[in-house]
N, C-alpha and C. Protein backbone atom coordinates (compact mmCIF):
# COMPACT_ATOMS: atom_id res chain seq x y z
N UNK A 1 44.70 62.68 -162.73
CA UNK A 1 45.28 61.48 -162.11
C UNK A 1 46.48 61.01 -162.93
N UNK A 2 47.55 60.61 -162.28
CA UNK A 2 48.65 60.50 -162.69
C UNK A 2 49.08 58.79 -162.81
N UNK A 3 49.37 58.36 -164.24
CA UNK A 3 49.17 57.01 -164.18
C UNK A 3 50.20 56.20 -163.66
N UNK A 4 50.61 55.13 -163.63
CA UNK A 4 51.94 54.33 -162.47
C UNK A 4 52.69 53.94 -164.01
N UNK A 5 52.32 54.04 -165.11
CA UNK A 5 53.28 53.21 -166.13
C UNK A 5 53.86 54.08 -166.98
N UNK A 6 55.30 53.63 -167.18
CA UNK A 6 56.30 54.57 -167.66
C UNK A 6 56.56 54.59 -169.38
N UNK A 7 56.12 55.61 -169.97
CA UNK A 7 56.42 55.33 -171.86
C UNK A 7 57.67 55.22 -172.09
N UNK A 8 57.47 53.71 -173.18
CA UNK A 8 59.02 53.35 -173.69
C UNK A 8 59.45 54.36 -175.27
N UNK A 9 60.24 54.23 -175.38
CA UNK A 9 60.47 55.02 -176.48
C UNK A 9 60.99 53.56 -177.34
N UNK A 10 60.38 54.14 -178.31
CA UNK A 10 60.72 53.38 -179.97
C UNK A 10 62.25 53.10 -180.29
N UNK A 11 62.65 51.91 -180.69
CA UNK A 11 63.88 51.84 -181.34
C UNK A 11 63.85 51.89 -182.38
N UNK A 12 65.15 52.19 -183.08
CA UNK A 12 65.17 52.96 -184.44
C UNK A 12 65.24 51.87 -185.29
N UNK A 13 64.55 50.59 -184.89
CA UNK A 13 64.09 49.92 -185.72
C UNK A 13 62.78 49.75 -186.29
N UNK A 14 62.06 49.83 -185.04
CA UNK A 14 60.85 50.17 -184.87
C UNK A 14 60.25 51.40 -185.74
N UNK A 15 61.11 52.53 -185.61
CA UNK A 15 60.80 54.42 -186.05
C UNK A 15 61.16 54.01 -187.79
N UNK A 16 61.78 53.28 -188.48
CA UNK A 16 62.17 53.25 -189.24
C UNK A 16 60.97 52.22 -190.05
N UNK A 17 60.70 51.12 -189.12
CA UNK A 17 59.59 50.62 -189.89
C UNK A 17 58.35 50.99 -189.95
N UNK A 18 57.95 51.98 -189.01
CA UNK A 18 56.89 52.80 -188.89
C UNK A 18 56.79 53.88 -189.84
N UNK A 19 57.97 54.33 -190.52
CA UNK A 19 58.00 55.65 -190.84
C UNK A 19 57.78 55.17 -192.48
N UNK A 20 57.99 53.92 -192.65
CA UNK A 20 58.00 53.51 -194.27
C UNK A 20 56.23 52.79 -194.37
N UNK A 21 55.87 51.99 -193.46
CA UNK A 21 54.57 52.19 -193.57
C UNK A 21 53.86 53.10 -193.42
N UNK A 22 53.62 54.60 -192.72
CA UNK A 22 53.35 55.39 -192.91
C UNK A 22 53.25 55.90 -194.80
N UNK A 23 54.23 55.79 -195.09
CA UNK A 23 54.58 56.16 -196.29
C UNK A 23 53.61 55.06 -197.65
N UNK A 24 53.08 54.19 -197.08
CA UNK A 24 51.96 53.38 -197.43
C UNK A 24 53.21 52.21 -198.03
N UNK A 25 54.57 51.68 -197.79
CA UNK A 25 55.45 51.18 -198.57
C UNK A 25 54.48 49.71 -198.28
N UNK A 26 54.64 48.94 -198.90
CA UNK A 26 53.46 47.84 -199.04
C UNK A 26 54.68 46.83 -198.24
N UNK A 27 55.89 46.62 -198.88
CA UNK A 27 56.87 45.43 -198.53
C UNK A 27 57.18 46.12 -196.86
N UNK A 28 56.71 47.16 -196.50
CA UNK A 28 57.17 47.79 -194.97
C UNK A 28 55.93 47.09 -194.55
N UNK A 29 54.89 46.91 -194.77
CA UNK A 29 53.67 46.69 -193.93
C UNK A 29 53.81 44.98 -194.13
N UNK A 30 54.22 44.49 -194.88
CA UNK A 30 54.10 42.78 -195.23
C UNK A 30 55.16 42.28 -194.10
N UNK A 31 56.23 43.17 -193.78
CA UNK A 31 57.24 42.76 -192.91
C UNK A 31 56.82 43.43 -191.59
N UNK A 32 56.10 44.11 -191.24
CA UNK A 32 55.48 44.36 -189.90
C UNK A 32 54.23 43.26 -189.48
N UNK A 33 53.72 42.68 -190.40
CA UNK A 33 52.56 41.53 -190.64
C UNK A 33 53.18 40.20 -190.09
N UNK A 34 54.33 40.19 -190.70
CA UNK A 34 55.20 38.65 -190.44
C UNK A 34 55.89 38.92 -189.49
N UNK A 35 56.07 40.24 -188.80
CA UNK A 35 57.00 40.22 -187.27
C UNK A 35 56.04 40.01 -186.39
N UNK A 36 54.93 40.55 -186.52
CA UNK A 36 53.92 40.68 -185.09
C UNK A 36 52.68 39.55 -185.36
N UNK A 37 52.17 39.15 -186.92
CA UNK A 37 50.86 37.98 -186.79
C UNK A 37 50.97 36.98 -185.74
N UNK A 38 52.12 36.37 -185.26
CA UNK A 38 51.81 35.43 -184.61
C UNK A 38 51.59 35.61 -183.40
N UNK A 39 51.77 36.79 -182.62
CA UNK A 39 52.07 37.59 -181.53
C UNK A 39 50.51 37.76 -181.28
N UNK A 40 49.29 38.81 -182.65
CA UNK A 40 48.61 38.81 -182.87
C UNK A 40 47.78 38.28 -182.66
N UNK A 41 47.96 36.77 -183.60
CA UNK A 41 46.97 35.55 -183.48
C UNK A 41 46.61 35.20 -181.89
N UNK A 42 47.90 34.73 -181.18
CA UNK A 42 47.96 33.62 -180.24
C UNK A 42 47.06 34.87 -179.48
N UNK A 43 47.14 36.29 -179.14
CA UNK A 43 46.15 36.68 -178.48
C UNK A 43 45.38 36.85 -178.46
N UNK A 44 44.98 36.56 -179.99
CA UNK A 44 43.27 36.47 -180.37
C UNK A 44 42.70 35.15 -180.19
N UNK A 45 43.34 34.16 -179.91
CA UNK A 45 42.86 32.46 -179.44
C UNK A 45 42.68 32.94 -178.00
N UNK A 46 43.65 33.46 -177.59
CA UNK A 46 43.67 33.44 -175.89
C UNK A 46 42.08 34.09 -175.52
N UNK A 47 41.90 34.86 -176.52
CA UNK A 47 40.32 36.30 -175.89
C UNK A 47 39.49 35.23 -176.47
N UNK A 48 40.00 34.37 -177.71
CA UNK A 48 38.37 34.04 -177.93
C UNK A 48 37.95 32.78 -178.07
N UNK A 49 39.86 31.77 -177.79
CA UNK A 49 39.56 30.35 -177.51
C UNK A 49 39.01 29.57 -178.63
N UNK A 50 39.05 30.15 -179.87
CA UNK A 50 38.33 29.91 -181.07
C UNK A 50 39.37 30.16 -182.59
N UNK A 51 39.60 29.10 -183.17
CA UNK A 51 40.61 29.15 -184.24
C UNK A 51 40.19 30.38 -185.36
N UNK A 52 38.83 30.17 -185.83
CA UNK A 52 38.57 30.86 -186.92
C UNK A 52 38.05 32.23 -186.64
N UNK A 53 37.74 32.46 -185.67
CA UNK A 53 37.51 34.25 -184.81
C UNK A 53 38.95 34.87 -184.81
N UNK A 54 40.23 33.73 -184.25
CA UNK A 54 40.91 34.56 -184.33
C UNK A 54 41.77 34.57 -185.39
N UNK A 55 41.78 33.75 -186.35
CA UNK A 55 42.56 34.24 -187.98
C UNK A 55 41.20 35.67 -188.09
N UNK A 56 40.09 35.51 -187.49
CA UNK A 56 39.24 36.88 -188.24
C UNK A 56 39.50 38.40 -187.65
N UNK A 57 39.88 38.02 -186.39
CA UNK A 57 40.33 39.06 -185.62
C UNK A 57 41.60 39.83 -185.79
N UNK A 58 42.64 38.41 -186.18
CA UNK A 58 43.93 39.01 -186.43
C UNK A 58 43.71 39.94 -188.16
N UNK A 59 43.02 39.50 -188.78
CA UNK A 59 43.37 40.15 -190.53
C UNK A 59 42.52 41.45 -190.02
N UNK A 60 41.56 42.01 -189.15
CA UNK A 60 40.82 43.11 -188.91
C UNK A 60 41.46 44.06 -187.80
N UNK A 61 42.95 43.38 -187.22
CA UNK A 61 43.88 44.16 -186.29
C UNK A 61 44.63 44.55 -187.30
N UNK A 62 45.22 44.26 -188.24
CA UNK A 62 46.30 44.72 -189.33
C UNK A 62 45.65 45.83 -190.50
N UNK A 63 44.41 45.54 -190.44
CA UNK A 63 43.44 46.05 -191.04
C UNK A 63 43.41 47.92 -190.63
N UNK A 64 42.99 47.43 -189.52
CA UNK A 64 43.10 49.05 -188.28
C UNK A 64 44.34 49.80 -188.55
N UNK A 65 45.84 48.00 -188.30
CA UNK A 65 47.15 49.03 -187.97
C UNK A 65 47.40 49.93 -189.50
N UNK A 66 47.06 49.57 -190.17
CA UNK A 66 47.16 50.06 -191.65
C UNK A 66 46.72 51.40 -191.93
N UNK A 67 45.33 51.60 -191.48
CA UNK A 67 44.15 52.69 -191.76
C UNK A 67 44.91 53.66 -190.64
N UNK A 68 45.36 53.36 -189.17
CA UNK A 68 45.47 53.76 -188.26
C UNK A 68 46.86 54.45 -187.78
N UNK A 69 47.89 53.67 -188.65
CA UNK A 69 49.57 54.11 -188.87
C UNK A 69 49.79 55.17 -188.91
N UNK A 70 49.21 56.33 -189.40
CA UNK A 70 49.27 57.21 -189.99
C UNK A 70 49.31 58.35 -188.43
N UNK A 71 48.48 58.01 -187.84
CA UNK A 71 48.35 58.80 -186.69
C UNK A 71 49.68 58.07 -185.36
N UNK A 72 50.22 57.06 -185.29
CA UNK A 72 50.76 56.32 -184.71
C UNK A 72 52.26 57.54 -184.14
N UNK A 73 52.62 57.87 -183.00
CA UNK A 73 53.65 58.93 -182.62
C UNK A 73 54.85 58.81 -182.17
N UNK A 74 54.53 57.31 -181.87
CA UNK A 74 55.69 56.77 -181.18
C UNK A 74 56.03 56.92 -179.65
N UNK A 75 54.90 56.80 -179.42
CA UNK A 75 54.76 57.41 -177.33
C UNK A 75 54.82 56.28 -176.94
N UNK A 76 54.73 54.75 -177.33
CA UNK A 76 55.07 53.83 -176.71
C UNK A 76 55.46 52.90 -177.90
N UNK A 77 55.90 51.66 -177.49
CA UNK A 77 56.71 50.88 -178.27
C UNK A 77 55.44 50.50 -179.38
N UNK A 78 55.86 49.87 -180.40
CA UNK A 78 55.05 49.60 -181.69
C UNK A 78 53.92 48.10 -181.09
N UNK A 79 54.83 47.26 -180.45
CA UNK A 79 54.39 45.94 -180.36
C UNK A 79 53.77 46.10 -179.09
N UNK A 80 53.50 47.49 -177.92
CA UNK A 80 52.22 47.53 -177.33
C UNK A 80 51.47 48.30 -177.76
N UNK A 81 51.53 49.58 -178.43
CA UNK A 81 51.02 50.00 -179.93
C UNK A 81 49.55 48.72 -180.73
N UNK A 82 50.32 48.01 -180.95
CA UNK A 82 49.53 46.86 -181.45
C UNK A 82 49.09 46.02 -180.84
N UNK A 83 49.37 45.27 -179.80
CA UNK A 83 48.86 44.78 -178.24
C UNK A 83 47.63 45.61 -178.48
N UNK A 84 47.57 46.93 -177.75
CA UNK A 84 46.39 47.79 -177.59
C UNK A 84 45.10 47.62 -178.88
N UNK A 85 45.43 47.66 -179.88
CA UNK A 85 44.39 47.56 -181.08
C UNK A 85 44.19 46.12 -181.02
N UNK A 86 44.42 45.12 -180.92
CA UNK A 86 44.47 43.84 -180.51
C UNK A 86 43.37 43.44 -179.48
N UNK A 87 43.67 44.10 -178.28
CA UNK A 87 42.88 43.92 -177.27
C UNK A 87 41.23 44.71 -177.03
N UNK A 88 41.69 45.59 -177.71
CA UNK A 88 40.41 46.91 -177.56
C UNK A 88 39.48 45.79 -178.77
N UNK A 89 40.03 45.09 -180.88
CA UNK A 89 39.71 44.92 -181.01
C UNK A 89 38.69 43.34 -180.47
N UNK A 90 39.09 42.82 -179.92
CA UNK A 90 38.86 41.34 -179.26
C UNK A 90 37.55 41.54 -178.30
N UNK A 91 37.35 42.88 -177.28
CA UNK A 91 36.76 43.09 -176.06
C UNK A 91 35.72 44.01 -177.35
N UNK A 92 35.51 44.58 -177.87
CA UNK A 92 34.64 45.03 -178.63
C UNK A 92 33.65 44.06 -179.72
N UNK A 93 34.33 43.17 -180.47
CA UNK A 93 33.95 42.00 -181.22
C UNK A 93 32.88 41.41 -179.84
N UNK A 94 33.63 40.90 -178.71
CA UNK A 94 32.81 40.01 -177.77
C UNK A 94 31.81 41.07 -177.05
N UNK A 95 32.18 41.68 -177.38
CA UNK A 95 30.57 43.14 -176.60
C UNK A 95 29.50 43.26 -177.94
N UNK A 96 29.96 43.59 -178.95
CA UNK A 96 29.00 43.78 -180.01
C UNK A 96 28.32 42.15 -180.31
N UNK A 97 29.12 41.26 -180.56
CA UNK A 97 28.56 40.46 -181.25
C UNK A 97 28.31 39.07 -180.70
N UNK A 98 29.16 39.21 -179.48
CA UNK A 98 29.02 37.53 -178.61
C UNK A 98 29.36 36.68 -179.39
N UNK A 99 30.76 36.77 -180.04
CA UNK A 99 31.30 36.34 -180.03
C UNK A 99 31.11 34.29 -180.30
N UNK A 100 30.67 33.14 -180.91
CA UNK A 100 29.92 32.24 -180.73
C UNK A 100 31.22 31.44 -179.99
N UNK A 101 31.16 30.85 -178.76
CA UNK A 101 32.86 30.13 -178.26
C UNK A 101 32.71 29.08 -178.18
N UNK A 102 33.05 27.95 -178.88
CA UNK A 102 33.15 26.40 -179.22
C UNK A 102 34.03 26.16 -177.87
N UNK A 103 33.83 24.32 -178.08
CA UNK A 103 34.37 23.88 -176.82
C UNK A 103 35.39 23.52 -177.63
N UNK A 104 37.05 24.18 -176.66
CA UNK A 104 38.24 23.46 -177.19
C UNK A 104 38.24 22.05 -177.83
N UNK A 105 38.82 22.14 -178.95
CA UNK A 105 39.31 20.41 -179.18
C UNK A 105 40.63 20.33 -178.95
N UNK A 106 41.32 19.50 -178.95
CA UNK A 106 42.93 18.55 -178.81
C UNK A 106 43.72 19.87 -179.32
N UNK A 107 43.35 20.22 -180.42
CA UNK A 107 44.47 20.74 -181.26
C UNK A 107 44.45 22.64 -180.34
N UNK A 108 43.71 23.06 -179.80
CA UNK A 108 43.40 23.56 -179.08
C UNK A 108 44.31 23.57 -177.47
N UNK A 109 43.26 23.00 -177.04
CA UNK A 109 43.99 22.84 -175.44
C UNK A 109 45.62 22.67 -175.52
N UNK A 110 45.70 23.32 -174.35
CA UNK A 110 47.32 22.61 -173.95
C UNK A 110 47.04 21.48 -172.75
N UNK A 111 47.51 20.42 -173.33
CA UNK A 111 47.64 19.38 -172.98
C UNK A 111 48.68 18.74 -171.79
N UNK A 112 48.31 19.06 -170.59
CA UNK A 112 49.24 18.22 -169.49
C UNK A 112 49.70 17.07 -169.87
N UNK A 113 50.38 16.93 -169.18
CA UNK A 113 51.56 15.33 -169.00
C UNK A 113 50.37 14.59 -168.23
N UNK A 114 50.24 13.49 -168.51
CA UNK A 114 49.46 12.62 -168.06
C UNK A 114 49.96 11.47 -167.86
N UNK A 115 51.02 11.08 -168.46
CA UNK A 115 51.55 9.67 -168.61
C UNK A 115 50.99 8.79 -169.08
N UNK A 116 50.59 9.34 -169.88
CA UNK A 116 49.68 7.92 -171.22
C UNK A 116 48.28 7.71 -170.17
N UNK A 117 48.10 8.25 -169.28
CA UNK A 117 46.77 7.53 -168.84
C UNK A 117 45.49 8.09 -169.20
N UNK A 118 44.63 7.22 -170.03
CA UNK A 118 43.15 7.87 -170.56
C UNK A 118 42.59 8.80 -169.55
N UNK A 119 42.71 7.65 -168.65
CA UNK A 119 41.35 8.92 -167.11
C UNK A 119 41.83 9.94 -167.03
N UNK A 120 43.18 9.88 -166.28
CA UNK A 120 44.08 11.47 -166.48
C UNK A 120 43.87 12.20 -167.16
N UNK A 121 44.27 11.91 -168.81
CA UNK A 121 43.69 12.27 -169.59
C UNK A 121 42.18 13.01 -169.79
N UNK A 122 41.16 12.71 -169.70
CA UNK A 122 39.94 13.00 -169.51
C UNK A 122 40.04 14.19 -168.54
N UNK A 123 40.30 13.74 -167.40
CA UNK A 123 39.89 14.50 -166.33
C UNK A 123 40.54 15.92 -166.43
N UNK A 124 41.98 15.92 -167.40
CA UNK A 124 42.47 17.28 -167.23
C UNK A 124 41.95 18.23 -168.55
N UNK A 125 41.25 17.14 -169.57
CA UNK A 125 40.63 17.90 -170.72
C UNK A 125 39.44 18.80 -170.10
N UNK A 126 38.67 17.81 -169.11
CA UNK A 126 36.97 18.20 -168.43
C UNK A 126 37.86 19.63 -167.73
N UNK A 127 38.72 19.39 -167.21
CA UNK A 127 38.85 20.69 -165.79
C UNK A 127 39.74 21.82 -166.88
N UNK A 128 40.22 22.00 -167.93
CA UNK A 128 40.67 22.47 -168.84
C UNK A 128 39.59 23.48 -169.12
N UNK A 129 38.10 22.96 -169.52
CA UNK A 129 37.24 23.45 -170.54
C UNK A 129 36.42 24.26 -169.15
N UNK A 130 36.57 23.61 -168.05
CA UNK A 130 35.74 24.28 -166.85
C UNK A 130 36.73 25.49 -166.41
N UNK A 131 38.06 25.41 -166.91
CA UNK A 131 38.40 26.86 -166.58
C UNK A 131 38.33 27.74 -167.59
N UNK A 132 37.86 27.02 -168.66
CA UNK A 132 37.75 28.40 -170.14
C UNK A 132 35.74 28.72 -169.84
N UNK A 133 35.29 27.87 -169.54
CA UNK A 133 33.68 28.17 -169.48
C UNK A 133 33.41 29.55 -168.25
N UNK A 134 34.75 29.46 -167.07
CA UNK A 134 34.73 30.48 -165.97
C UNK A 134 35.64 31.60 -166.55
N UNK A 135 36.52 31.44 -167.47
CA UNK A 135 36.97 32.93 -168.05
C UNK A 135 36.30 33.44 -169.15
N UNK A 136 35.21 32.66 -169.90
CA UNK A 136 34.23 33.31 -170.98
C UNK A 136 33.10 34.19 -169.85
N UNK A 137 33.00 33.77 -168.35
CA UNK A 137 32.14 34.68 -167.59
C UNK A 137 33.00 36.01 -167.13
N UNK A 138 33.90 36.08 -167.59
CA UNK A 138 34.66 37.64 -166.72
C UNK A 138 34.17 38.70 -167.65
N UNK A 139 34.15 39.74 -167.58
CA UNK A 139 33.57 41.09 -167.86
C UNK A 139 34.97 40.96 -169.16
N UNK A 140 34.71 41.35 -170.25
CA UNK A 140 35.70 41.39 -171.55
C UNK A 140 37.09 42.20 -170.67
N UNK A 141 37.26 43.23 -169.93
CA UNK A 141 38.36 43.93 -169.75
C UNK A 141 39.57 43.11 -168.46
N UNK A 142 38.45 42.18 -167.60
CA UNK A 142 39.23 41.43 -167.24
C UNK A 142 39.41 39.94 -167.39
N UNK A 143 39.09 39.61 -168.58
CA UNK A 143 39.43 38.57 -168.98
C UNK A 143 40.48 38.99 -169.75
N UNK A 144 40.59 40.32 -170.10
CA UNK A 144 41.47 41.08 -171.37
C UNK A 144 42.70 40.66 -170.43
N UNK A 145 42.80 41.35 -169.45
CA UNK A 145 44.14 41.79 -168.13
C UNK A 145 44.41 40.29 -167.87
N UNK A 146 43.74 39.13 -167.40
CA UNK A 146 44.03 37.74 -166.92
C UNK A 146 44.89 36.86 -168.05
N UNK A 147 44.38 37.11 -169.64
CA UNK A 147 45.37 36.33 -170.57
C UNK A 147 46.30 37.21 -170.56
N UNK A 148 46.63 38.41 -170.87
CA UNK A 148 47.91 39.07 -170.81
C UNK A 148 48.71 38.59 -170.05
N UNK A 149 48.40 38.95 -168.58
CA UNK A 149 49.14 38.59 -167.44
C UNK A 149 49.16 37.42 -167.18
N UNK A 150 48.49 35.87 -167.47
CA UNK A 150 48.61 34.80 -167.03
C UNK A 150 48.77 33.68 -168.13
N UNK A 151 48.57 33.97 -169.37
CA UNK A 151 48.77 33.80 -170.88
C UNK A 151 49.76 33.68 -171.30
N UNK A 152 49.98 35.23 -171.73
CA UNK A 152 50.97 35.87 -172.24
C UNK A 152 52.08 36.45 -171.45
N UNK A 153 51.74 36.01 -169.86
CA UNK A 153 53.05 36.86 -169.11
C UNK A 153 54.17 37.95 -169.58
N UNK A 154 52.70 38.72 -169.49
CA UNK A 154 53.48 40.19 -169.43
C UNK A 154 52.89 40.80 -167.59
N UNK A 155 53.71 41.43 -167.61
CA UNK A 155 53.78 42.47 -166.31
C UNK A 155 53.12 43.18 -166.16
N UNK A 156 52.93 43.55 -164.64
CA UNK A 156 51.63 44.80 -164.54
C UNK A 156 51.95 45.85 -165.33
N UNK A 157 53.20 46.48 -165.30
CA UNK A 157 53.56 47.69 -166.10
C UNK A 157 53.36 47.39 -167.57
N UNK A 158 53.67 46.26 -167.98
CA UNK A 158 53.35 46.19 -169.71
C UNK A 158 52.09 46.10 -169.97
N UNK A 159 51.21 45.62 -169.20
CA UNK A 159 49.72 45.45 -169.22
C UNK A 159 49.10 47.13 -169.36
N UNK A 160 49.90 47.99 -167.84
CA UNK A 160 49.39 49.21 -167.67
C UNK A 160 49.85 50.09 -168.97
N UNK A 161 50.81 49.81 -169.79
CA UNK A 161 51.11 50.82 -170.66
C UNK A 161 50.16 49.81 -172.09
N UNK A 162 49.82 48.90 -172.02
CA UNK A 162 49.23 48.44 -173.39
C UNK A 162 47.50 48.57 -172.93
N UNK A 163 47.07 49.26 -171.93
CA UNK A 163 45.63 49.32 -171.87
C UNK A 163 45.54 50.95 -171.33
N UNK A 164 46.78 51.82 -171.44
CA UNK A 164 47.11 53.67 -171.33
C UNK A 164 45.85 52.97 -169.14
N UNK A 165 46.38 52.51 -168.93
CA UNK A 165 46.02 52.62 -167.05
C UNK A 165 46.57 52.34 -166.28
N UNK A 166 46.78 52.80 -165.21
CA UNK A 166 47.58 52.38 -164.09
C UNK A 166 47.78 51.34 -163.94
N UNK A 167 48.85 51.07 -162.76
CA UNK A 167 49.30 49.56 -162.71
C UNK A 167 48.03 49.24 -161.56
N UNK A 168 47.78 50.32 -160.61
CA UNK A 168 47.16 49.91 -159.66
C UNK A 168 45.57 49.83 -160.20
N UNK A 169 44.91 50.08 -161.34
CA UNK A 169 43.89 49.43 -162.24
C UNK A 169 44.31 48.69 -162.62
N UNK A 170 45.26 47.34 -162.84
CA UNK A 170 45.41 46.65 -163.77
C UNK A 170 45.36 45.60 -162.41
N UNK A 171 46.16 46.05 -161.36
CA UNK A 171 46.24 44.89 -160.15
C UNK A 171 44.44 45.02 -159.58
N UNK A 172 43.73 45.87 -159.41
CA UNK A 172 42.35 45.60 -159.14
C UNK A 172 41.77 44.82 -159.79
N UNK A 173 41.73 45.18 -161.13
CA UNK A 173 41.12 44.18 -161.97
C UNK A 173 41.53 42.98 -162.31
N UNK A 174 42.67 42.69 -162.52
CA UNK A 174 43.32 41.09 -161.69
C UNK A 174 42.91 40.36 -160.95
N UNK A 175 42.34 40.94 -159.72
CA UNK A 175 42.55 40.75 -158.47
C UNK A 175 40.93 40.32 -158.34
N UNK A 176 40.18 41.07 -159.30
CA UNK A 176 38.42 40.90 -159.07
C UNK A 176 38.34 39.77 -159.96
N UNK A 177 39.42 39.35 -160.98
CA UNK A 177 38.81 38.49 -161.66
C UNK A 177 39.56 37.21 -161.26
N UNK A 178 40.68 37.26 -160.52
CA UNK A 178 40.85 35.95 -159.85
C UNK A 178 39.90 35.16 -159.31
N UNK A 179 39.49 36.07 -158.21
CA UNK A 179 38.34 36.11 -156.85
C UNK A 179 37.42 35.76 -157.69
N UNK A 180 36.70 36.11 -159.10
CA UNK A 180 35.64 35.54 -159.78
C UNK A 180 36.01 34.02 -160.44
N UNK A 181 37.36 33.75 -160.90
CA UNK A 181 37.56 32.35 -161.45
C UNK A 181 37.81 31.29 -159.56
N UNK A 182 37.48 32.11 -158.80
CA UNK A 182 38.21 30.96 -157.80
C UNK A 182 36.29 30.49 -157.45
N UNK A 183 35.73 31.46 -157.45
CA UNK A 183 34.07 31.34 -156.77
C UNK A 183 33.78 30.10 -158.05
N UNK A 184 33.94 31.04 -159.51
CA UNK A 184 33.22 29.88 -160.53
C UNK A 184 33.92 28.29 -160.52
N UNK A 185 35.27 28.00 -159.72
CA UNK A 185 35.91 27.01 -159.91
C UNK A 185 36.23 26.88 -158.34
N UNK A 186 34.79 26.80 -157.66
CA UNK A 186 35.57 26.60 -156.21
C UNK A 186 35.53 24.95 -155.86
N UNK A 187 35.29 24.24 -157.06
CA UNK A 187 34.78 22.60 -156.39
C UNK A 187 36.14 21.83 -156.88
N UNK A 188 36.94 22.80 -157.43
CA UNK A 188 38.46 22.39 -157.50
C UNK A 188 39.09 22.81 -156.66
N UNK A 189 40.51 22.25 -156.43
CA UNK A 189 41.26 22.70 -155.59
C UNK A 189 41.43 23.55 -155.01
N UNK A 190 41.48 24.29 -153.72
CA UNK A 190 41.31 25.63 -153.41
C UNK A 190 42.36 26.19 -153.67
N UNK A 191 43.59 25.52 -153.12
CA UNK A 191 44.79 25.85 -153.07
C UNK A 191 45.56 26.04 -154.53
N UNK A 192 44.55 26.03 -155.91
CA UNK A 192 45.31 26.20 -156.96
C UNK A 192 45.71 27.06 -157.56
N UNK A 193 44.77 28.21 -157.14
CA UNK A 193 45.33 29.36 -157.22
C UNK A 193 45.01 30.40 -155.93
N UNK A 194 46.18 30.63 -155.60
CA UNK A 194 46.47 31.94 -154.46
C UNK A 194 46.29 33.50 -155.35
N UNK A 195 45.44 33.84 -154.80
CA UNK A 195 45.19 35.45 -155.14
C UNK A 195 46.58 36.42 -155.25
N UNK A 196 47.52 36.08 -154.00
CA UNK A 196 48.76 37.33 -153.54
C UNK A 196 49.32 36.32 -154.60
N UNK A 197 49.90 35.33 -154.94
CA UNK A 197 50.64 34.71 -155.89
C UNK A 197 50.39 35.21 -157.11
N UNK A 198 48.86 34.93 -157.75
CA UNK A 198 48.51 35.18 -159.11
C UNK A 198 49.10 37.00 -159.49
N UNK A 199 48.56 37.56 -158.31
CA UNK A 199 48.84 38.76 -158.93
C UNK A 199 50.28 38.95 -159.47
């Protein structure tokens, strides 16, 4: 089977910083750490909604890219390269270990405009935490595909080349886990999210 997503090739910025960590250069790997951690992090909050899982997740992705560099070929770009160990590590952590997922606080949530009003306020914290309680129920691979794509807005094709699957696996599984956040959140708005839109 022939997949729908096209390999990017490395820039010779990229081949050059790869090729010196390879080489185990320590100041090459400290400056691949400080280009991509934050990139890292924010997608390890997104999988696990949890501050201190994901400083634990991110030091055990750099951990991998380190041990793992060595084999690294350059068949796709570095920063979905690392996306991929990122995501595989996040959906594995929450399969092995369940992961324990606290309820967002302030510093957490993103916070709507409310206009100073408490109730407002309230009401968009409550419907906030009721859409993270319906994406802790998606199967790890499409909750994986829903923050990428609705998170992190990346594209079906960047999704399909950072999980090596088709685009048309990446739009199914989208598509099943919409249809699952619209059932677990159907006493909200119907109209808030459109399926043909989201995708």
């Amino acid at each position: 089977m022939t997949s729908n997503h096209r390999t990017v090739v490395m820039t010779n910025e990229e081949q050059l910083l790869v090729e010196r960590v390879q080489r185990r250069e320590m100041p090459a790997f400290q400056e691949l750490v400080e280009k991509y951690k934050q990139k890292v992090y924010y997608m390890a909050l997104d999988m696990t909604r949890n501050h201190h899982d994901a400083e634990d997740l991110s030091q055990e992705v750099f951990i991998k890219v380190f041990a793992s560099i060595k084999d690294f070929r350059g068949e796709s770009k570095l920063s979905s390269w690392l996306y991929r160990i990122a995501m595989n590590t996040c959906i594995d952590k929450t399969r092995r270990k369940r992961l324990k997922l606290v309820e967002l606080d302030e510093t957490v949530l993103e916070k709507p405009s409310v206009g100073g009003n408490p109730q407002k306020a309230m009401e968009s914290r409550s419907t906030q935490q009721q859409i993270e309680r319906a994406l802790r129920k998606l199967p790890p691979r499409q909750r994986c595909i829903f923050v990428m794509r609705h998170y992190n807005e990346l594209m079906l094709r960047e999704i399909a080349e950072v999980l090596k699957i088709s685009e048309g696996t990446v739009k199914a599984q989208l598509f099943r886990a919409i249809r699952r956040l619209q059932k677990e959140l159907g006493f909200l708005n119907p109209g808030r999210m459109d399926t043909n839109e989201a995708l």
